[in-house]
Protein backbone atom coordinates (compact mmCIF):
# COMPACT_ATOMS: atom_id res chain seq x y z
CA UNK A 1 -16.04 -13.90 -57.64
CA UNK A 2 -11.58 -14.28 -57.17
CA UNK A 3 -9.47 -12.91 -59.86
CA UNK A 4 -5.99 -14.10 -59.90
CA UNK A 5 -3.70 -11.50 -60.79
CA UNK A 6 -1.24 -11.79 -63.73
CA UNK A 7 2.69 -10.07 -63.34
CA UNK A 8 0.91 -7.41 -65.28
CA UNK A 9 -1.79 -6.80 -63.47
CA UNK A 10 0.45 -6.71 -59.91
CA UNK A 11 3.14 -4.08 -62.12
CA UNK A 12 -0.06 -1.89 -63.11
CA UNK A 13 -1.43 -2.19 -59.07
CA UNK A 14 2.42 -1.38 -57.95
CA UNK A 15 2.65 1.52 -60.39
CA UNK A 16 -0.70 3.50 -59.58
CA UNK A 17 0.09 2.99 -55.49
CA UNK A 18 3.67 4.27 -55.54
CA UNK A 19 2.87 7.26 -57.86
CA UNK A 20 4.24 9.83 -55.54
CA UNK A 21 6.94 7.83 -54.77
CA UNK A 22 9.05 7.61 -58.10
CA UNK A 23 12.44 9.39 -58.02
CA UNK A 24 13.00 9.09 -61.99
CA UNK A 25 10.42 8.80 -64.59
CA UNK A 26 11.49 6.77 -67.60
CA UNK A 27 9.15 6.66 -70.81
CA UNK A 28 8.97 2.41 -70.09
CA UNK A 29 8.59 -0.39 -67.36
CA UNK A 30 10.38 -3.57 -68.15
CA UNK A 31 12.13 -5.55 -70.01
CA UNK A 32 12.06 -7.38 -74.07
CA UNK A 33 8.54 -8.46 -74.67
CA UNK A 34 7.65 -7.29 -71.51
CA UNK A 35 8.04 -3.61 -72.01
CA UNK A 36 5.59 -1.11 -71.34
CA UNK A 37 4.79 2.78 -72.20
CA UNK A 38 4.29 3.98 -68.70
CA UNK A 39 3.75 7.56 -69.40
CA UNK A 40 0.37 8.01 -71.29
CA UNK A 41 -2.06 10.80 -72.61
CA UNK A 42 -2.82 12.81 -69.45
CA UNK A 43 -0.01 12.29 -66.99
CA UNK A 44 0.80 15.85 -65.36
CA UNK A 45 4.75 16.56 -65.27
CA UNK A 46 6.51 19.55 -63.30
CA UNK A 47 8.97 21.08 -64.58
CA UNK A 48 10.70 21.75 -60.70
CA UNK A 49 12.83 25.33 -61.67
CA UNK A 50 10.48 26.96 -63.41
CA UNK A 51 7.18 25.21 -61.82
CA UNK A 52 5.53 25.12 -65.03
CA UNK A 53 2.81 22.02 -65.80
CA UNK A 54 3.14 19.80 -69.05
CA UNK A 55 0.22 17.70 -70.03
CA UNK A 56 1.19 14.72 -71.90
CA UNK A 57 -0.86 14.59 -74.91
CA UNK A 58 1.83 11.32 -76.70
CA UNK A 59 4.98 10.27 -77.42
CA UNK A 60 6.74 10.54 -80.61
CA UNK A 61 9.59 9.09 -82.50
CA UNK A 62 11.99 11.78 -84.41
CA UNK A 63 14.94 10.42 -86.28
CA UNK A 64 15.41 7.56 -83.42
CA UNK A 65 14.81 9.77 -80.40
CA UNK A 66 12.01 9.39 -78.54
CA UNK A 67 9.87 12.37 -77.22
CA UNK A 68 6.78 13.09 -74.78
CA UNK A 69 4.58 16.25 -76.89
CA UNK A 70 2.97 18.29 -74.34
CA UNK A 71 0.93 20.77 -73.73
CA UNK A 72 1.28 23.76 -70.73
CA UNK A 73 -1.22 25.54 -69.58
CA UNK A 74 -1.38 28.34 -71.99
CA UNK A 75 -2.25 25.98 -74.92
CA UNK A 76 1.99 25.87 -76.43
CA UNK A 77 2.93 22.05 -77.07
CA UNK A 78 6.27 21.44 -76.41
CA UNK A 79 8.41 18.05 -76.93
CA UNK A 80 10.80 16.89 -73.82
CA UNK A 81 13.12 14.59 -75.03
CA UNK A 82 12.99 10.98 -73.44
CA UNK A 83 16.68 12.15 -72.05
CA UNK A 84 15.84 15.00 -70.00
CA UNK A 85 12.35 13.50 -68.20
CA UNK A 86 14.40 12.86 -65.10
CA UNK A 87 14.63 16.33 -64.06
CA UNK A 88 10.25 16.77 -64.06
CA UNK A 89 8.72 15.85 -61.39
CA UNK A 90 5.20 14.04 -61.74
CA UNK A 91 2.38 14.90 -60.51
């Protein structure tokens, strides 16, 4: 049976191949209606000085500011404002 592939579909394809390969991650993919949550429940981040591992666990609104709350690896959650994801790498 063919499946044709919707914009979406190719985006979500694009996304999971070139991983590895994104220099800056952003909270979102696109554009108006179109825009996406690209970081989700799970997603391993790297915090590249220190080398410490943040599971993403959701992302949060305070007073307008957006935030990923995450978990390391000794069970303390921790929130990384939407402004400063640029500096972790993901994994």
């Amino acid at each position: 049976m063919r499946k044709t592939f919707s914009q979406n579909d190719i985006k979500k394809i694009v996304e999971e191949v070139s991983q590895n390969q994104v220099a800056e991650i952003k909270l979102f993919s696109g554009d108006g209606d179109d825009k996406k949550v690209v970081i989700s429940p799970g997603f391993k981040l790297q915090e590249p000085d220190s080398g410490l591992v943040y599971t993403v666990l959701s992302i949060v609104k305070i007073d307008g500011d957006l935030y990923v709350k995450c978990q390391r690896g000794d069970g303390t959650i921790v929130r990384i404002p939407e402004k400063d994801l640029k500096s972790y790498k993901r994994l």
